[in-house]
N, C-alpha and C. Protein backbone atom coordinates (compact mmCIF):
# COMPACT_ATOMS: atom_id res chain seq x y z
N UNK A 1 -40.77 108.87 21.38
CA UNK A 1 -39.80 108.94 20.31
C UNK A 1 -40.52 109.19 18.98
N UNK A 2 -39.56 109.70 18.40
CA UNK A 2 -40.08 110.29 16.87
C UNK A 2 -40.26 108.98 16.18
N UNK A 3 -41.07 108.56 15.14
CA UNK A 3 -40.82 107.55 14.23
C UNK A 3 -40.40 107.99 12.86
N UNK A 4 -38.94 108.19 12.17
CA UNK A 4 -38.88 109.38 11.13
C UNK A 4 -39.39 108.29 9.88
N UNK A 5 -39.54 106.67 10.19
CA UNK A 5 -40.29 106.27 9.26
C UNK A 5 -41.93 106.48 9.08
N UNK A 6 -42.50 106.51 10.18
CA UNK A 6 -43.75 106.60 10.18
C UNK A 6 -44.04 108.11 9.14
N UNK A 7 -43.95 109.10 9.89
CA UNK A 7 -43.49 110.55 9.33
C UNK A 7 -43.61 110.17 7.91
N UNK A 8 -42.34 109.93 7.36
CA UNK A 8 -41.71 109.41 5.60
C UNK A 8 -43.26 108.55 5.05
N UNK A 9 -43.84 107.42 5.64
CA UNK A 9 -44.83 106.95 5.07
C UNK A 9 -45.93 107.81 5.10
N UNK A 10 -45.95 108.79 5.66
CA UNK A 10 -47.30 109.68 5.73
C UNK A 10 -47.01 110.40 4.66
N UNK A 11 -46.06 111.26 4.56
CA UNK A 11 -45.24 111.97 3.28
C UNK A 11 -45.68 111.72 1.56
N UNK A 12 -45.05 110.34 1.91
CA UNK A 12 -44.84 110.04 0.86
C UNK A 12 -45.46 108.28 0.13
N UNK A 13 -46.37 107.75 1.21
CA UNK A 13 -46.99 106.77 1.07
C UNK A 13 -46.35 105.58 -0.10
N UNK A 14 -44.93 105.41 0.33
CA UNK A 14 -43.78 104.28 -0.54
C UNK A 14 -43.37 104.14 0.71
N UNK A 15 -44.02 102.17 0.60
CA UNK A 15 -43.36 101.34 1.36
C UNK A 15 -41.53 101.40 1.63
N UNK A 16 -41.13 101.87 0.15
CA UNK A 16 -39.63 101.33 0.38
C UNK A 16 -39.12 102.18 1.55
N UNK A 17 -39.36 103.67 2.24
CA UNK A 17 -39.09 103.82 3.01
C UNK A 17 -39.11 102.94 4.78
N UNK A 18 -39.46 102.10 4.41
CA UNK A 18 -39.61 101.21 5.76
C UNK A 18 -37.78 100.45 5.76
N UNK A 19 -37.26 100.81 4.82
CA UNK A 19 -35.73 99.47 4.54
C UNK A 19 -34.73 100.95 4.89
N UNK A 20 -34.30 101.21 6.24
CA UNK A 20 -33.11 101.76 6.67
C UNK A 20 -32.37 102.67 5.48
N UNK A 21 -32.00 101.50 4.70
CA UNK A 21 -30.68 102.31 4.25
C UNK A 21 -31.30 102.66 2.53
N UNK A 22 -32.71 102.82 2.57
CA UNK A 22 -33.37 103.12 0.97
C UNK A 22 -32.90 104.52 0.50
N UNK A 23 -32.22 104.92 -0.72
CA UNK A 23 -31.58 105.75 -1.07
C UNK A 23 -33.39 106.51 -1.61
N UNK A 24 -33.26 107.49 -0.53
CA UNK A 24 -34.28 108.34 -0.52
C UNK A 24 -34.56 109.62 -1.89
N UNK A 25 -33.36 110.23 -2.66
CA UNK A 25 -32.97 111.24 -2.96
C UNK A 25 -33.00 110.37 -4.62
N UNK A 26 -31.68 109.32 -4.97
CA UNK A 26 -31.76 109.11 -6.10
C UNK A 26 -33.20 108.41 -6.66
N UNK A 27 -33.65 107.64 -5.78
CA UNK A 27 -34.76 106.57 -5.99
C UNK A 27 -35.88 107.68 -6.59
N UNK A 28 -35.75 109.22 -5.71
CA UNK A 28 -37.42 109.96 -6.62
C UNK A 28 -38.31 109.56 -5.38
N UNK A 29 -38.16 109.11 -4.39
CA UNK A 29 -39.27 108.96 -3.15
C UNK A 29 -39.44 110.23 -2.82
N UNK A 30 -38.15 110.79 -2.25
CA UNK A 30 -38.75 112.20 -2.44
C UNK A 30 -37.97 113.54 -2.89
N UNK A 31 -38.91 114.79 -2.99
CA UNK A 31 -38.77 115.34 -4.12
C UNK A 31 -38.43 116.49 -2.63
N UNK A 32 -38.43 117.79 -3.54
CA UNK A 32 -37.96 119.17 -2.71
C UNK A 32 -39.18 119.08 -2.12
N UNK A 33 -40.41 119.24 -2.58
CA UNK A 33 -41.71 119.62 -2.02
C UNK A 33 -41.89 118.80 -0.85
N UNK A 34 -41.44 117.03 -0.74
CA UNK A 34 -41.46 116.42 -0.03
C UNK A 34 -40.67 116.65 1.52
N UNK A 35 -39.55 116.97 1.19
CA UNK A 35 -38.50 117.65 2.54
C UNK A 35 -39.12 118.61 3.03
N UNK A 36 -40.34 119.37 1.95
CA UNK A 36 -40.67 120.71 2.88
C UNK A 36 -41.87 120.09 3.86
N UNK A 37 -42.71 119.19 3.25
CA UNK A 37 -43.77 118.65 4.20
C UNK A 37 -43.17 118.07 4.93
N UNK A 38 -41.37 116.79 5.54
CA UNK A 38 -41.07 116.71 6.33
C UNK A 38 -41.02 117.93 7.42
N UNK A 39 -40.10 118.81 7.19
CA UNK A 39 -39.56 119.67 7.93
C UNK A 39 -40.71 120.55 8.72
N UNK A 40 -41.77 120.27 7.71
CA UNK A 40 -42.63 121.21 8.69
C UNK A 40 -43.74 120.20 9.86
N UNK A 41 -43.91 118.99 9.41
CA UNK A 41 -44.16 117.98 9.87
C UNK A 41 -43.45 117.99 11.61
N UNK A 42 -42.24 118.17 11.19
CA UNK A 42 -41.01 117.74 12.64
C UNK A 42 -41.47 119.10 13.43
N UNK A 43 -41.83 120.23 12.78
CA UNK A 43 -41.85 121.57 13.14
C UNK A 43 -43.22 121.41 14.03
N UNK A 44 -44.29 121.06 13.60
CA UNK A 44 -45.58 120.32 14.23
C UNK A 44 -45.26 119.54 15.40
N UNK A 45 -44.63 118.83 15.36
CA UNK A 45 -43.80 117.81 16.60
C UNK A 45 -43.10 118.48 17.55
N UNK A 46 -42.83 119.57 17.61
CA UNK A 46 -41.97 120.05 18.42
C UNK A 46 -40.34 119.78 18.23
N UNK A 47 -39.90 119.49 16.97
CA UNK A 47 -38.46 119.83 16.49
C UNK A 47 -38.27 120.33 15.39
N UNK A 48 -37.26 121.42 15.43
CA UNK A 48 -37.37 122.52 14.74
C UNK A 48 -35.75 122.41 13.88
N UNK A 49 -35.90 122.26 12.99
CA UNK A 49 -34.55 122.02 12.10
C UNK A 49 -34.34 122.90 11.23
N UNK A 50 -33.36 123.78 10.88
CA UNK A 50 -32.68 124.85 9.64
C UNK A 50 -32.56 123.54 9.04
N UNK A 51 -33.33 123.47 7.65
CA UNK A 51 -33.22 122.61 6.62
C UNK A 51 -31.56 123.44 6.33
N UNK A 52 -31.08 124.40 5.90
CA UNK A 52 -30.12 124.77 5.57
C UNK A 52 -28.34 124.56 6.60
N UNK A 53 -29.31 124.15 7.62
CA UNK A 53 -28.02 123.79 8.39
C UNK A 53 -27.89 122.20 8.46
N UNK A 54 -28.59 121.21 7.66
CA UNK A 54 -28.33 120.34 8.29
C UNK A 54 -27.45 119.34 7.27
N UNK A 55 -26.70 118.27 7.75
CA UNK A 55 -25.74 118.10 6.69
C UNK A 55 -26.46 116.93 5.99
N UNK A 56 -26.32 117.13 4.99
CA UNK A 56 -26.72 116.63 3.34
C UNK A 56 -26.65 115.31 3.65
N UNK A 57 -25.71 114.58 3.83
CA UNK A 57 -26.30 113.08 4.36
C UNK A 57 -26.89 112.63 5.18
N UNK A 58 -27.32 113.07 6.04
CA UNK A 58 -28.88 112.99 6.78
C UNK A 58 -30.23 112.47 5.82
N UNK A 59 -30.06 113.37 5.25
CA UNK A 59 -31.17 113.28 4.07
C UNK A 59 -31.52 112.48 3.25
N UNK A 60 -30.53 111.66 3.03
CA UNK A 60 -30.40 110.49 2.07
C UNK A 60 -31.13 109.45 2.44
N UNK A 61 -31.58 109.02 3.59
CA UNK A 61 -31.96 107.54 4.03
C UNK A 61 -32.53 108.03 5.23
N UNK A 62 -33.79 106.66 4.97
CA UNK A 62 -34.34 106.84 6.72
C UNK A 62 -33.87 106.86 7.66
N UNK A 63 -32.63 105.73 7.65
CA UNK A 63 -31.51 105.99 8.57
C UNK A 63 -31.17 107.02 9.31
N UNK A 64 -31.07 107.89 8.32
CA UNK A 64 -30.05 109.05 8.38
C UNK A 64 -30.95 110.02 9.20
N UNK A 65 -32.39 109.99 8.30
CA UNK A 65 -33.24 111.29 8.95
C UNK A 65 -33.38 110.66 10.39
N UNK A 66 -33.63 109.68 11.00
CA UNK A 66 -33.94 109.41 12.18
C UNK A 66 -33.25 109.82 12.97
N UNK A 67 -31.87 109.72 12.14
CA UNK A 67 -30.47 110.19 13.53
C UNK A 67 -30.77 111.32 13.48
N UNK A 68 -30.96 112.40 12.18
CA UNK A 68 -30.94 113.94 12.61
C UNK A 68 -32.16 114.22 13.52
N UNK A 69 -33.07 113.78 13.47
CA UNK A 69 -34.45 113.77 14.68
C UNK A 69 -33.91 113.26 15.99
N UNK A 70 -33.21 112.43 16.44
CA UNK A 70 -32.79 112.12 17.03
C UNK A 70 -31.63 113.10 18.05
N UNK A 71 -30.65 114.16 17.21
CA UNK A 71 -29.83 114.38 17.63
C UNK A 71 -30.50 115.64 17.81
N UNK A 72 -31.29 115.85 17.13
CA UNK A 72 -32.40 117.49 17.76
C UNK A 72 -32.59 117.25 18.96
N UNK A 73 -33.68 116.26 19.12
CA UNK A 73 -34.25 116.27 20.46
C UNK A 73 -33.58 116.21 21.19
N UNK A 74 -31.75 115.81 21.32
CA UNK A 74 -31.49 115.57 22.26
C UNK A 74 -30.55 117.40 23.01
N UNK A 75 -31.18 118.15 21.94
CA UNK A 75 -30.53 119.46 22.07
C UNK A 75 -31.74 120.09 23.02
């Protein structure tokens, strides 16, 4: 299994990503440049995501990204 926190702490080396529901986007954890080192990160992993297809609240919280990693792999 993916860890989309582990991932996020490599990224972006802020603990607060370890707390589920940390508002990723307003907080400034991370930035555009940051989503691009995710996405290519997952792309390294063997899941491959249209940043442009994916829906906007995903993005917001670790939560969220885990489920969209989650619902890849299961494609």
């Amino acid at each position: 299994m993916i860890d989309a926190k582990k991932i996020l702490m490599e990224i972006c080396e802020d603990e607060r990503v370890l707390d589920d529901n940390q508002e990723l986007i307003e907080s400034g954890i991370l930035d555009s440049y940051a989503y691009i080192m995710l996405f290519s990160k997952l792309e390294d992993l063997g899941i491959a995501i249209v940043p442009t297809r994916v829906d906007k609240n995903y993005l917001k919280t670790p939560m969220g990204i885990q489920k969209m990693i989650d619902e890849a792999q299961k494609k």
